[in-house]
PDB file of N, CA and C in Angstrom:
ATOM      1  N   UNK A   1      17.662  32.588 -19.605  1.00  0.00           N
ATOM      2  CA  UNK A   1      18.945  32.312 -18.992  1.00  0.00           C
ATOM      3  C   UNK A   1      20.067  32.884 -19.856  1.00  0.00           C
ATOM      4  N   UNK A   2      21.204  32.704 -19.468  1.00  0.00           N
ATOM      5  CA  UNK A   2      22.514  33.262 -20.274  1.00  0.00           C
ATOM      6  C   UNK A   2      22.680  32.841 -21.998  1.00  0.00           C
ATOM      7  N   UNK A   3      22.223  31.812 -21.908  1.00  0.00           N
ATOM      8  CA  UNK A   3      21.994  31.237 -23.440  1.00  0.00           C
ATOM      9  C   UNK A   3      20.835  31.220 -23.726  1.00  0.00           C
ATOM     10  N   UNK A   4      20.364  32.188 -23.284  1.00  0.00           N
ATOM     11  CA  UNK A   4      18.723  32.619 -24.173  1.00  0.00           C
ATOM     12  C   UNK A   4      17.614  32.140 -24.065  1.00  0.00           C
ATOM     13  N   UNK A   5      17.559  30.858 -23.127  1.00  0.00           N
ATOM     14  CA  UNK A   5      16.286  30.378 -23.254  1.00  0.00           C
ATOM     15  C   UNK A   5      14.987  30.910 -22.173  1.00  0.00           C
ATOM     16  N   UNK A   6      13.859  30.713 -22.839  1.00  0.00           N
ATOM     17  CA  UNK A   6      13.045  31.631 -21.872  1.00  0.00           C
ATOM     18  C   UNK A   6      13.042  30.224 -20.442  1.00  0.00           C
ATOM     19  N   UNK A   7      12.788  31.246 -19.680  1.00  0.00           N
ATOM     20  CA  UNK A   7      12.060  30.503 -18.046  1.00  0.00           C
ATOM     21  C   UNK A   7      11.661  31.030 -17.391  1.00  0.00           C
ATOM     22  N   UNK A   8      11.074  30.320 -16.655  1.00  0.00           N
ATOM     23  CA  UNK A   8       9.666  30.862 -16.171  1.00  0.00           C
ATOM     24  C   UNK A   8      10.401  30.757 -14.404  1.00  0.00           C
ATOM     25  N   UNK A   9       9.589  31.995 -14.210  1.00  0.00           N
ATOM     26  CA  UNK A   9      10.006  32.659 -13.175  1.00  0.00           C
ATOM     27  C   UNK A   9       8.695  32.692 -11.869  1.00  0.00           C
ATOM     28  N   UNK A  10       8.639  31.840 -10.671  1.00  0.00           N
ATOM     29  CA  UNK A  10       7.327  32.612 -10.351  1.00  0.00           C
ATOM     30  C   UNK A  10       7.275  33.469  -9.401  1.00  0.00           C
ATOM     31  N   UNK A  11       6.152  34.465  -9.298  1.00  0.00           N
ATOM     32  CA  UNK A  11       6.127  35.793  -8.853  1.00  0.00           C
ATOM     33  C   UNK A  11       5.280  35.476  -7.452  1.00  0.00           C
ATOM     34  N   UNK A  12       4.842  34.274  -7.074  1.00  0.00           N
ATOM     35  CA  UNK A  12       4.039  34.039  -5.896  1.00  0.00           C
ATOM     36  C   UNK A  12       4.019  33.384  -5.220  1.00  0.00           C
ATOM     37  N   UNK A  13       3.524  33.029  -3.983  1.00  0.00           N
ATOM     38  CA  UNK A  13       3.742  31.754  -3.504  1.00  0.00           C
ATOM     39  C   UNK A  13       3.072  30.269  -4.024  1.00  0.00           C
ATOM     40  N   UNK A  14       3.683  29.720  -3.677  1.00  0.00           N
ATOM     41  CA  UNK A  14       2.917  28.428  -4.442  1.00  0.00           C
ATOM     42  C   UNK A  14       1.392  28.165  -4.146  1.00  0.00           C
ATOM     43  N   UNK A  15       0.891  27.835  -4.509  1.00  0.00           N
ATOM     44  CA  UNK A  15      -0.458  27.334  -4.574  1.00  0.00           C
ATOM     45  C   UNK A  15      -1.207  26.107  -3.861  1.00  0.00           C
ATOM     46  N   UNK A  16      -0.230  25.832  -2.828  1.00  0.00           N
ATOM     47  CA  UNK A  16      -0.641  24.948  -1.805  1.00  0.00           C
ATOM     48  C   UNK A  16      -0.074  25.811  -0.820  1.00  0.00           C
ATOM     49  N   UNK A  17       0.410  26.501  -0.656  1.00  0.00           N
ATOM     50  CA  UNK A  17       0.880  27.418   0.420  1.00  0.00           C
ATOM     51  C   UNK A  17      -0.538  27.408   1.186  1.00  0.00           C
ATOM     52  N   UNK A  18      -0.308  28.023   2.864  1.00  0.00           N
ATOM     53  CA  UNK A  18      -1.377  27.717   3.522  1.00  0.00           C
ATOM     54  C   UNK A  18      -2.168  29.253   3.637  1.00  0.00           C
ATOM     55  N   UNK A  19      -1.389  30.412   2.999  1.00  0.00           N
ATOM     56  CA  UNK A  19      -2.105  31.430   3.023  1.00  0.00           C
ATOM     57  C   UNK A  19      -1.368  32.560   1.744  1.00  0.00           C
ATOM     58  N   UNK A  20      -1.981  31.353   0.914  1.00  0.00           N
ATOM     59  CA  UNK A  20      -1.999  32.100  -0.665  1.00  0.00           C
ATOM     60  C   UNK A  20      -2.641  32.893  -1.055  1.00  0.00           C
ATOM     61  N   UNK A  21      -2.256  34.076  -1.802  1.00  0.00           N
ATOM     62  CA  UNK A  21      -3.335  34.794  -1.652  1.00  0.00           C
ATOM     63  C   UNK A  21      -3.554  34.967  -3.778  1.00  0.00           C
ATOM     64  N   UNK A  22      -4.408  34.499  -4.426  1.00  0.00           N
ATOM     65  CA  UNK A  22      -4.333  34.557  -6.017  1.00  0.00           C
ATOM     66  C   UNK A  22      -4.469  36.244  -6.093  1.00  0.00           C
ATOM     67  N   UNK A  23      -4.648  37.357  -5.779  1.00  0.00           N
ATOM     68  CA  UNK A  23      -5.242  38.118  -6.812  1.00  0.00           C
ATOM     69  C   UNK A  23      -3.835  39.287  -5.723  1.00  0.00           C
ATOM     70  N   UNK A  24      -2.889  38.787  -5.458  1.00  0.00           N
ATOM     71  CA  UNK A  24      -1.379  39.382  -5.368  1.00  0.00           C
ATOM     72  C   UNK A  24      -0.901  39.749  -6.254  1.00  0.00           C
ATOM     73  N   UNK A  25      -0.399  40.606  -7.172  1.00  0.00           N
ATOM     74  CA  UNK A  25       0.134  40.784  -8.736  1.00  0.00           C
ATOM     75  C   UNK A  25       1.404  40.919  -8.509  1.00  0.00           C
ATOM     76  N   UNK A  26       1.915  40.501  -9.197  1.00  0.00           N
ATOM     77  CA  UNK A  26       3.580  40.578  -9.534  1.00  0.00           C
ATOM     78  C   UNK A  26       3.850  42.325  -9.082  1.00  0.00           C
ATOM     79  N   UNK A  27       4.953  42.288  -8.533  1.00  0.00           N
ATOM     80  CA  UNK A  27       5.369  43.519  -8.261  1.00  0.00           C
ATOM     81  C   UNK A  27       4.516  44.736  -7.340  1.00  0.00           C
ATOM     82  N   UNK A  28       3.065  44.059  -6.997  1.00  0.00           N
ATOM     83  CA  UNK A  28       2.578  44.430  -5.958  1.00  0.00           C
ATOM     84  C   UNK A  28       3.875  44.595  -4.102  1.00  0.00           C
ATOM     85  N   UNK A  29       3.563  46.006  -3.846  1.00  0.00           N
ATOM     86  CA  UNK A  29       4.540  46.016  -2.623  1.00  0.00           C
ATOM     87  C   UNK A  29       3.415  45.818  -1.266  1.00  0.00           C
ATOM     88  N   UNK A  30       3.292  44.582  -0.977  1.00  0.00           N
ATOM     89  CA  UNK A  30       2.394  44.362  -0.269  1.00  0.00           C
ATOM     90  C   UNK A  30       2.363  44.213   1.610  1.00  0.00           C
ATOM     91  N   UNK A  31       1.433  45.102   1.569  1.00  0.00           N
ATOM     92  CA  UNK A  31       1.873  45.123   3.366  1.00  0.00           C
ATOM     93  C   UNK A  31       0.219  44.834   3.961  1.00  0.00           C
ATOM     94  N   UNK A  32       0.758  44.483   5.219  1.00  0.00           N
ATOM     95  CA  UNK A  32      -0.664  44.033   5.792  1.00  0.00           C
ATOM     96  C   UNK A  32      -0.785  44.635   7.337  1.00  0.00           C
ATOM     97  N   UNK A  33      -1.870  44.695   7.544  1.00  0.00           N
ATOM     98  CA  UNK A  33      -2.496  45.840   8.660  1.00  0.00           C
ATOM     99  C   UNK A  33      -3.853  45.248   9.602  1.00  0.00           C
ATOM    100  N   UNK A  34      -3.752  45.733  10.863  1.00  0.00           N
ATOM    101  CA  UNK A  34      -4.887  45.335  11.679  1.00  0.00           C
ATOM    102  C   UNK A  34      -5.465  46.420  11.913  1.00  0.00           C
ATOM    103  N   UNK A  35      -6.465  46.353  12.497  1.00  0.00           N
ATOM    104  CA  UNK A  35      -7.511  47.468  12.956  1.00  0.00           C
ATOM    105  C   UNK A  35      -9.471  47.294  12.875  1.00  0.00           C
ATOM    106  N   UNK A  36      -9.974  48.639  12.421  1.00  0.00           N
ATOM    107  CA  UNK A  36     -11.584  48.397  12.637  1.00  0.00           C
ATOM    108  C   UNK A  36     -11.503  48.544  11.272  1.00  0.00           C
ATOM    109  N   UNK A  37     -12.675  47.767  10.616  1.00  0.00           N
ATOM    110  CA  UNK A  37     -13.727  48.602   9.850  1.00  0.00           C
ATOM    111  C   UNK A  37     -14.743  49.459   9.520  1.00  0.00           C
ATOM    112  N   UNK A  38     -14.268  50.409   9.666  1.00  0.00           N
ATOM    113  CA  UNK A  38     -14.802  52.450   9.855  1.00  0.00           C
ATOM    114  C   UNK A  38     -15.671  52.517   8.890  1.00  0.00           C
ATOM    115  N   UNK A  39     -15.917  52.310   7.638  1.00  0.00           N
ATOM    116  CA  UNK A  39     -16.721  52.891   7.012  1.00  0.00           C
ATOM    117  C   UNK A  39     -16.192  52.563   5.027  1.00  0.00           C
ATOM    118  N   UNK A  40     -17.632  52.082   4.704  1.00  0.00           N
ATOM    119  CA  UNK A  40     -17.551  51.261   3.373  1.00  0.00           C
ATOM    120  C   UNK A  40     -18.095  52.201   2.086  1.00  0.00           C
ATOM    121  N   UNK A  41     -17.235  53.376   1.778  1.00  0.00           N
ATOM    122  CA  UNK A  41     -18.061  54.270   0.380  1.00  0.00           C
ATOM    123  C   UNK A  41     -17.827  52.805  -1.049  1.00  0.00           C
ATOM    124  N   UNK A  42     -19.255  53.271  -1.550  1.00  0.00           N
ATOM    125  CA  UNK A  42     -19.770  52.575  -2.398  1.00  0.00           C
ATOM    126  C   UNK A  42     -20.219  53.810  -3.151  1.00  0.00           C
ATOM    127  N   UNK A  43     -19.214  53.646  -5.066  1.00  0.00           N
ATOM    128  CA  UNK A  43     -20.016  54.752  -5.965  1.00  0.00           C
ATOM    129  C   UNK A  43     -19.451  53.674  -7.461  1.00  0.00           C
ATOM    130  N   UNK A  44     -20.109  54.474  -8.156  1.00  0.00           N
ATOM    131  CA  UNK A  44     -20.011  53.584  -9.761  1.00  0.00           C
ATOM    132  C   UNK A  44     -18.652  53.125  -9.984  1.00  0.00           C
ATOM    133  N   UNK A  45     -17.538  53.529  -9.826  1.00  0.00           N
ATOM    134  CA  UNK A  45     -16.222  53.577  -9.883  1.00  0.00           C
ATOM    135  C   UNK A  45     -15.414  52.766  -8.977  1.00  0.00           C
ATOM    136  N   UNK A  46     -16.338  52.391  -7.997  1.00  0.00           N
ATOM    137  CA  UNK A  46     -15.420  51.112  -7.240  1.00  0.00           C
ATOM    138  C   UNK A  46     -15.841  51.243  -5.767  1.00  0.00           C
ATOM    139  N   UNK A  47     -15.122  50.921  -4.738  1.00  0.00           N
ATOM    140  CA  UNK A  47     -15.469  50.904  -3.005  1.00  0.00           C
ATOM    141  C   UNK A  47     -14.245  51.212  -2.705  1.00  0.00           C
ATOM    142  N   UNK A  48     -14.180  52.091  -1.641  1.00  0.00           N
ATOM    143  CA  UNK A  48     -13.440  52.609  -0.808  1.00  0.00           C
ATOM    144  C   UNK A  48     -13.526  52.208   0.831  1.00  0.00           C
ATOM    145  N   UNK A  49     -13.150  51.611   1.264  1.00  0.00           N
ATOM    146  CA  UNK A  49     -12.707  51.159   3.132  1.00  0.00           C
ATOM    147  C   UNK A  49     -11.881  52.147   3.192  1.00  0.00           C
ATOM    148  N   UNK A  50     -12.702  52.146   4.885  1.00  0.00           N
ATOM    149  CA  UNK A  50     -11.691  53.092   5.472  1.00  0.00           C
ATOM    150  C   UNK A  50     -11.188  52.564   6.642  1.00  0.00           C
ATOM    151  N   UNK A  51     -10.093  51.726   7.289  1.00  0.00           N
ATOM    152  CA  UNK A  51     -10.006  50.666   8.497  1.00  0.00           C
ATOM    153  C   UNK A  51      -8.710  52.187   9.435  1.00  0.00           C
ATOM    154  N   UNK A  52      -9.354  51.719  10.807  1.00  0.00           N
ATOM    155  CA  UNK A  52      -8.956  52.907  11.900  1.00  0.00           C
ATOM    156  C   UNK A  52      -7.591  51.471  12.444  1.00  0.00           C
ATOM    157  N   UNK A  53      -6.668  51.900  12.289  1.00  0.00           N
ATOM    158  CA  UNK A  53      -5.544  51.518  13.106  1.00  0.00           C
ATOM    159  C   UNK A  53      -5.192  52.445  14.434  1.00  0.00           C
ATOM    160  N   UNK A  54      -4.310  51.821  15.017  1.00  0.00           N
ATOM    161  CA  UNK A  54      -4.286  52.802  16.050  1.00  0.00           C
ATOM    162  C   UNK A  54      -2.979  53.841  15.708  1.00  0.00           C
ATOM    163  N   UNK A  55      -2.671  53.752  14.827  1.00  0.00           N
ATOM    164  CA  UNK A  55      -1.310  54.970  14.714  1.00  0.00           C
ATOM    165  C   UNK A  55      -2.556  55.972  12.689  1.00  0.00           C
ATOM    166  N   UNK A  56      -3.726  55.850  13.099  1.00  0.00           N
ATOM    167  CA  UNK A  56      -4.744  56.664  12.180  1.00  0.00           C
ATOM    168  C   UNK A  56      -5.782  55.869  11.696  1.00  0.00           C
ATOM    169  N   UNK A  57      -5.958  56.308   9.931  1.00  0.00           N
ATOM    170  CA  UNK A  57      -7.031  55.678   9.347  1.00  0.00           C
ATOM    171  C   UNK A  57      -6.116  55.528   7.943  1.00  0.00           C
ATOM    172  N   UNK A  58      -6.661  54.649   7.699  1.00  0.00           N
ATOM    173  CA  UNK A  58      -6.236  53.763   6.595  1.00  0.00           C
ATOM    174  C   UNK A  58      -7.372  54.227   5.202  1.00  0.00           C
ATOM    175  N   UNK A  59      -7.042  54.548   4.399  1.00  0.00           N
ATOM    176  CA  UNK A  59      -8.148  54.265   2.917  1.00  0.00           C
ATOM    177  C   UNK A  59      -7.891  53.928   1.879  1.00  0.00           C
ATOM    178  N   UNK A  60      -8.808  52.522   1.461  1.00  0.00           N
ATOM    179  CA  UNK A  60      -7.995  52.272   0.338  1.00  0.00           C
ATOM    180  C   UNK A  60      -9.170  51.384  -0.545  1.00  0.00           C
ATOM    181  N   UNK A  61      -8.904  51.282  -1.672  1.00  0.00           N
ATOM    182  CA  UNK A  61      -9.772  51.317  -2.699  1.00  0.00           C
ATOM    183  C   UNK A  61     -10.066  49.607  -3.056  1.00  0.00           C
ATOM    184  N   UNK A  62     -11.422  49.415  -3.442  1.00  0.00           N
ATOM    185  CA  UNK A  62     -11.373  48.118  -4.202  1.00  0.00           C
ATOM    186  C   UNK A  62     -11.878  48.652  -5.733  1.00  0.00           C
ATOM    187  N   UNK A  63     -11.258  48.454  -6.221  1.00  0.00           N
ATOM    188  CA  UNK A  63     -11.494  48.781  -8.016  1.00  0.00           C
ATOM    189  C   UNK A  63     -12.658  47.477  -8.125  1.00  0.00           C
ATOM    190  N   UNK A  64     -12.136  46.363  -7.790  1.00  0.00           N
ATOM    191  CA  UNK A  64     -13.235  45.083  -8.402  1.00  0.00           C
ATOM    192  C   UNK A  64     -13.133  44.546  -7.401  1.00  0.00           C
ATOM    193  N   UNK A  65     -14.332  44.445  -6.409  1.00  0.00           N
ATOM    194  CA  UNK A  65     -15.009  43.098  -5.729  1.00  0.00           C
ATOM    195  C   UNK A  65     -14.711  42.172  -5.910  1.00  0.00           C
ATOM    196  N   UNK A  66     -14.736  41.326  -7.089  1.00  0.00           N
ATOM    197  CA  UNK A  66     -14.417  40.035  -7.378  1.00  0.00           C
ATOM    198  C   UNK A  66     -12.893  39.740  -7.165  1.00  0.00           C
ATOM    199  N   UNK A  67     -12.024  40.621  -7.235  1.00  0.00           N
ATOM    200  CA  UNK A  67     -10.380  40.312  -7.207  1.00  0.00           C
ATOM    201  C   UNK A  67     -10.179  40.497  -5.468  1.00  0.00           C
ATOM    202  N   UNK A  68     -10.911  40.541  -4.656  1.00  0.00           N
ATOM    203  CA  UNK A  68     -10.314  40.435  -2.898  1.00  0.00           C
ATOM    204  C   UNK A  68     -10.235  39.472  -2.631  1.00  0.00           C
ATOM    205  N   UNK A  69      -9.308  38.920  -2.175  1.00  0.00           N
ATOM    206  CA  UNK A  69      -9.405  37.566  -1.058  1.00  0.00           C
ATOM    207  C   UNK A  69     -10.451  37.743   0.156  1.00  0.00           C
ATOM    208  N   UNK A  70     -11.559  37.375   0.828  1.00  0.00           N
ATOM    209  CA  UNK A  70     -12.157  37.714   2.173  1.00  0.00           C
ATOM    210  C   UNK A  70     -12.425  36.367   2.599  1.00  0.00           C
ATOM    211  N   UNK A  71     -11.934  36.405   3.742  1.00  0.00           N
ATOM    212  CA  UNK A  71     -12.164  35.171   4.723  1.00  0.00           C
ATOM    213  C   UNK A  71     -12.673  35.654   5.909  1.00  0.00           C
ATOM    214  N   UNK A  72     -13.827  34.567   6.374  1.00  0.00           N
ATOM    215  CA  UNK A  72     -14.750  34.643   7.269  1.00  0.00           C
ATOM    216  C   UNK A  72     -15.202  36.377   7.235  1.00  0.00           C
ATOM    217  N   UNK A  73     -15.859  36.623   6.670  1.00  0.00           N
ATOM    218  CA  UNK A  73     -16.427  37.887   6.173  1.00  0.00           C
ATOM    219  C   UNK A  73     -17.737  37.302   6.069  1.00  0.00           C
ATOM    220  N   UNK A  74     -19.033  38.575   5.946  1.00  0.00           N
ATOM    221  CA  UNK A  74     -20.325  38.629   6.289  1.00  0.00           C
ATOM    222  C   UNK A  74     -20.462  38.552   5.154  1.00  0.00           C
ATOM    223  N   UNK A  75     -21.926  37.734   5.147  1.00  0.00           N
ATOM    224  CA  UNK A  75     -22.748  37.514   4.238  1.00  0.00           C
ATOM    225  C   UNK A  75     -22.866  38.583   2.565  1.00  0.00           C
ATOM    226  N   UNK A  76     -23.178  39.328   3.098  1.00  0.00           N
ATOM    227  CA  UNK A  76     -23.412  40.912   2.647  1.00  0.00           C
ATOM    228  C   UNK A  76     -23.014  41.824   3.137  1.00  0.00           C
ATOM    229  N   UNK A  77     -22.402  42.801   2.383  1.00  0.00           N
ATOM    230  CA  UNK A  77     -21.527  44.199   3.099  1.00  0.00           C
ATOM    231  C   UNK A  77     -22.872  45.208   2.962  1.00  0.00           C
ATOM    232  N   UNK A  78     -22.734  46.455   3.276  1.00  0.00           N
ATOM    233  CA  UNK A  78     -23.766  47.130   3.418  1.00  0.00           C
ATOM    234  C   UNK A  78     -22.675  48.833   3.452  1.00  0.00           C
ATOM    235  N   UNK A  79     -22.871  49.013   2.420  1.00  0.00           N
ATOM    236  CA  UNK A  79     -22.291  50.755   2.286  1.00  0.00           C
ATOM    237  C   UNK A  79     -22.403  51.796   4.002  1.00  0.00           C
ATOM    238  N   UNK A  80     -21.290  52.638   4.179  1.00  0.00           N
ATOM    239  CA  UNK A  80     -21.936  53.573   4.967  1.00  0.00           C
ATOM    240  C   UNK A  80     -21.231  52.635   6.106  1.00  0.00           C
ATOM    241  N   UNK A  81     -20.983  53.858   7.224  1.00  0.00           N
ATOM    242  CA  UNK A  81     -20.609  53.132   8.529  1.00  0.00           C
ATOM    243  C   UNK A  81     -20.572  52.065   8.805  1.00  0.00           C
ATOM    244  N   UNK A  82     -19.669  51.028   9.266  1.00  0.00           N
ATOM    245  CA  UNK A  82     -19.787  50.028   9.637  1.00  0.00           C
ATOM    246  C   UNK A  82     -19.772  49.741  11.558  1.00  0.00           C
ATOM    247  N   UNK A  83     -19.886  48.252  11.867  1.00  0.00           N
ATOM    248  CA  UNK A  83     -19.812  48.211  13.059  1.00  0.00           C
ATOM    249  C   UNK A  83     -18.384  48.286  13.998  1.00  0.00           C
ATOM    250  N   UNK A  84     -17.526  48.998  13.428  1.00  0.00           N
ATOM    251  CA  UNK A  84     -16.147  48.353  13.824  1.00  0.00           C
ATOM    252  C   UNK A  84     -15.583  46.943  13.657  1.00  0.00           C
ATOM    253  N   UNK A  85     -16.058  46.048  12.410  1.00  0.00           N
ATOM    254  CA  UNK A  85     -15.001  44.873  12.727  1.00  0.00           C
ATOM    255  C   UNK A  85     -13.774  45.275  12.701  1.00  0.00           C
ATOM    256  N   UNK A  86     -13.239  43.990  13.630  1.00  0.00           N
ATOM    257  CA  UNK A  86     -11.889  43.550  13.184  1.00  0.00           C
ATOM    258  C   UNK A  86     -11.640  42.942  12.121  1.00  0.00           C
ATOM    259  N   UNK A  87     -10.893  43.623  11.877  1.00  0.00           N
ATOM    260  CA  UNK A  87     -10.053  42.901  10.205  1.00  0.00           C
ATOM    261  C   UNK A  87      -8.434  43.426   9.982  1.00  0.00           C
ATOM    262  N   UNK A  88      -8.136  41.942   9.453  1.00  0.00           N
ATOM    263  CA  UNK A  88      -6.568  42.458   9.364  1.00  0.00           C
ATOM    264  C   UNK A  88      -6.756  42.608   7.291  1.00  0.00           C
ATOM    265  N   UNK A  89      -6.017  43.593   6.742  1.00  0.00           N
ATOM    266  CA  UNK A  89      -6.184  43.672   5.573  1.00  0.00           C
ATOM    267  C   UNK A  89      -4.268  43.931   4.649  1.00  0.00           C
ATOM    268  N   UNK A  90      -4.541  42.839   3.862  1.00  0.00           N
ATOM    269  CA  UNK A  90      -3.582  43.102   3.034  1.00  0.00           C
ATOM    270  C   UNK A  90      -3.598  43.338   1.651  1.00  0.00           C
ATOM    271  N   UNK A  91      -2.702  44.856   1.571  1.00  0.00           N
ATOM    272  CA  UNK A  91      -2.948  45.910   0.401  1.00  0.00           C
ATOM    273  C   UNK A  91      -1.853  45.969  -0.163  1.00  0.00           C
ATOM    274  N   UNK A  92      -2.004  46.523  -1.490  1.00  0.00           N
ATOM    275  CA  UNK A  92      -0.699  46.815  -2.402  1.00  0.00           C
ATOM    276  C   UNK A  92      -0.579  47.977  -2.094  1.00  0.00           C
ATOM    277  N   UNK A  93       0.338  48.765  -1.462  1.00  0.00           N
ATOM    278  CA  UNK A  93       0.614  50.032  -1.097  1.00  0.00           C
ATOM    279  C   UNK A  93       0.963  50.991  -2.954  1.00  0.00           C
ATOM    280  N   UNK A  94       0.122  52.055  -2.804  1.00  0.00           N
ATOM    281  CA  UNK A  94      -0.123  52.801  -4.103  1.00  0.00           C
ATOM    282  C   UNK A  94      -0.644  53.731  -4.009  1.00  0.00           C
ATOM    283  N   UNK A  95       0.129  54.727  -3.208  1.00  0.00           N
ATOM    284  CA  UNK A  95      -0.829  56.164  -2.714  1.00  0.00           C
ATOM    285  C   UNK A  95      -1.089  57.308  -3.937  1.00  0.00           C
ATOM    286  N   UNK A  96      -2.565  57.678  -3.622  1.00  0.00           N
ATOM    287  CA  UNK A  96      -2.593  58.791  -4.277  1.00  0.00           C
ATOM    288  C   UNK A  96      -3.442  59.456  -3.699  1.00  0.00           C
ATOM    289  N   UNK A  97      -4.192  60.346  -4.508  1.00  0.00           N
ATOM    290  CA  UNK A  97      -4.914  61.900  -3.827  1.00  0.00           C
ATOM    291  C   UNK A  97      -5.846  60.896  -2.665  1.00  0.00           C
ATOM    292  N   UNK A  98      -6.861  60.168  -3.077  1.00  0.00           N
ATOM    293  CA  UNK A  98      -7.880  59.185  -2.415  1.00  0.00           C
ATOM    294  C   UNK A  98      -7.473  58.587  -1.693  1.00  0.00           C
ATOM    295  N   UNK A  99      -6.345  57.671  -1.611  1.00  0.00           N
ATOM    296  CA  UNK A  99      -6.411  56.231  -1.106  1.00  0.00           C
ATOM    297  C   UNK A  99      -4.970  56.050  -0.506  1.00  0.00           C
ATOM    298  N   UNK A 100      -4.522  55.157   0.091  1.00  0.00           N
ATOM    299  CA  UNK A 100      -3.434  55.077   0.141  1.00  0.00           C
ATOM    300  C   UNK A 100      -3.165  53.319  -0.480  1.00  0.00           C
ATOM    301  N   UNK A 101      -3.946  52.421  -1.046  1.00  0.00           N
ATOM    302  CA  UNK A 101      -3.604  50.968  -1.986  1.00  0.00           C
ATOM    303  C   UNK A 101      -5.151  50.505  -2.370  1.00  0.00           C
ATOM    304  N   UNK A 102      -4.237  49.641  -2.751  1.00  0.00           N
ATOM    305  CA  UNK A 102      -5.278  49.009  -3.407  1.00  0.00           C
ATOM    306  C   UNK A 102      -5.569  47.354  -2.637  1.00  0.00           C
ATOM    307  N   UNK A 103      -6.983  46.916  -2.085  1.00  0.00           N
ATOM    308  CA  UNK A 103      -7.484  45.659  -1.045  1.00  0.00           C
ATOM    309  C   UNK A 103      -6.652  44.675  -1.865  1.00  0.00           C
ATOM    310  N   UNK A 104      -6.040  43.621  -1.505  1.00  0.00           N
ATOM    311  CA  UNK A 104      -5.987  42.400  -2.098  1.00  0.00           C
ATOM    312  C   UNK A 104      -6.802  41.133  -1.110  1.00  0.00           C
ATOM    313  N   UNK A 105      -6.405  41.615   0.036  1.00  0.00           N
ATOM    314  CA  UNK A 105      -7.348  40.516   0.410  1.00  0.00           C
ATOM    315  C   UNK A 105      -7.832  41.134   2.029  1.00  0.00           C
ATOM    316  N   UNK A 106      -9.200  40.340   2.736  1.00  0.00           N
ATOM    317  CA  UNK A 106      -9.169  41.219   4.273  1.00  0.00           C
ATOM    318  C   UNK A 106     -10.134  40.217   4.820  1.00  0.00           C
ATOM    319  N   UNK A 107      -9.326  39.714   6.329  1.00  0.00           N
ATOM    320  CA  UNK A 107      -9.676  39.172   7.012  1.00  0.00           C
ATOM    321  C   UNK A 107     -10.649  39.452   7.682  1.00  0.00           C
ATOM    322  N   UNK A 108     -11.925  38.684   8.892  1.00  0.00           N
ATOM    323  CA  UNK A 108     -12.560  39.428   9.404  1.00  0.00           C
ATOM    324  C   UNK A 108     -12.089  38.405  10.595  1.00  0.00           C
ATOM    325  N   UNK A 109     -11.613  39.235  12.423  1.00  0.00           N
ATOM    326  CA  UNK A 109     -11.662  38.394  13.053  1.00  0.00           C
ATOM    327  C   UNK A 109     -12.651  37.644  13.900  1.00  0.00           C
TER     328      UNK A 109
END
């Protein structure tokens, strides 16, 4: 504050919120999207989705499995084409050559 003292600031929604999401990072610019699930690359370096909206295709990276939010999602994912689910997915927008963000969390409907 003006006289120096530290405070704490928070960067998320609260934690009883009804659709919190933990693995949101501060300063993440986060947008969220509907469509299919097109197709799941799996290599040493992380997973790549590719979800078909209707204004294109979407690709975007999971660095770590363990940091997605997934609700009502299958048992086991399985690399390689998928069946078209529906899923709405919300990403930290972070384009580069590959991808256009990074998963934070993805619904299945």
């Amino acid at each position: 504050d003006a006289s120096g003292r530290q405070e704490m600031v928070t960067t998320r929604v609260p934690n009883d919120a009804a659709d919190w999401n933990p693995f949101v990072e501060p300063g993440d610019d986060i947008r969220r999207v509907s469509g299919t699930l097109q197709q799941v690359d799996c290599a040493a370096n992380g997973i790549q989705i590719t979800v078909r909206m209707t204004s294109g295709l979407l690709r975007l990276a999971i660095p770590d499995p363990g940091r997605v939010r997934i609700l009502h999602g299958p048992a086991d994912f399985t690399c390689g084409a998928q069946t078209s689910a529906r899923v709405t997915v919300d990403y930290a927008a972070k384009k580069s050559e590959k991808t256009d963000g990074v998963v934070r969390g993805i619904e299945f409907q």
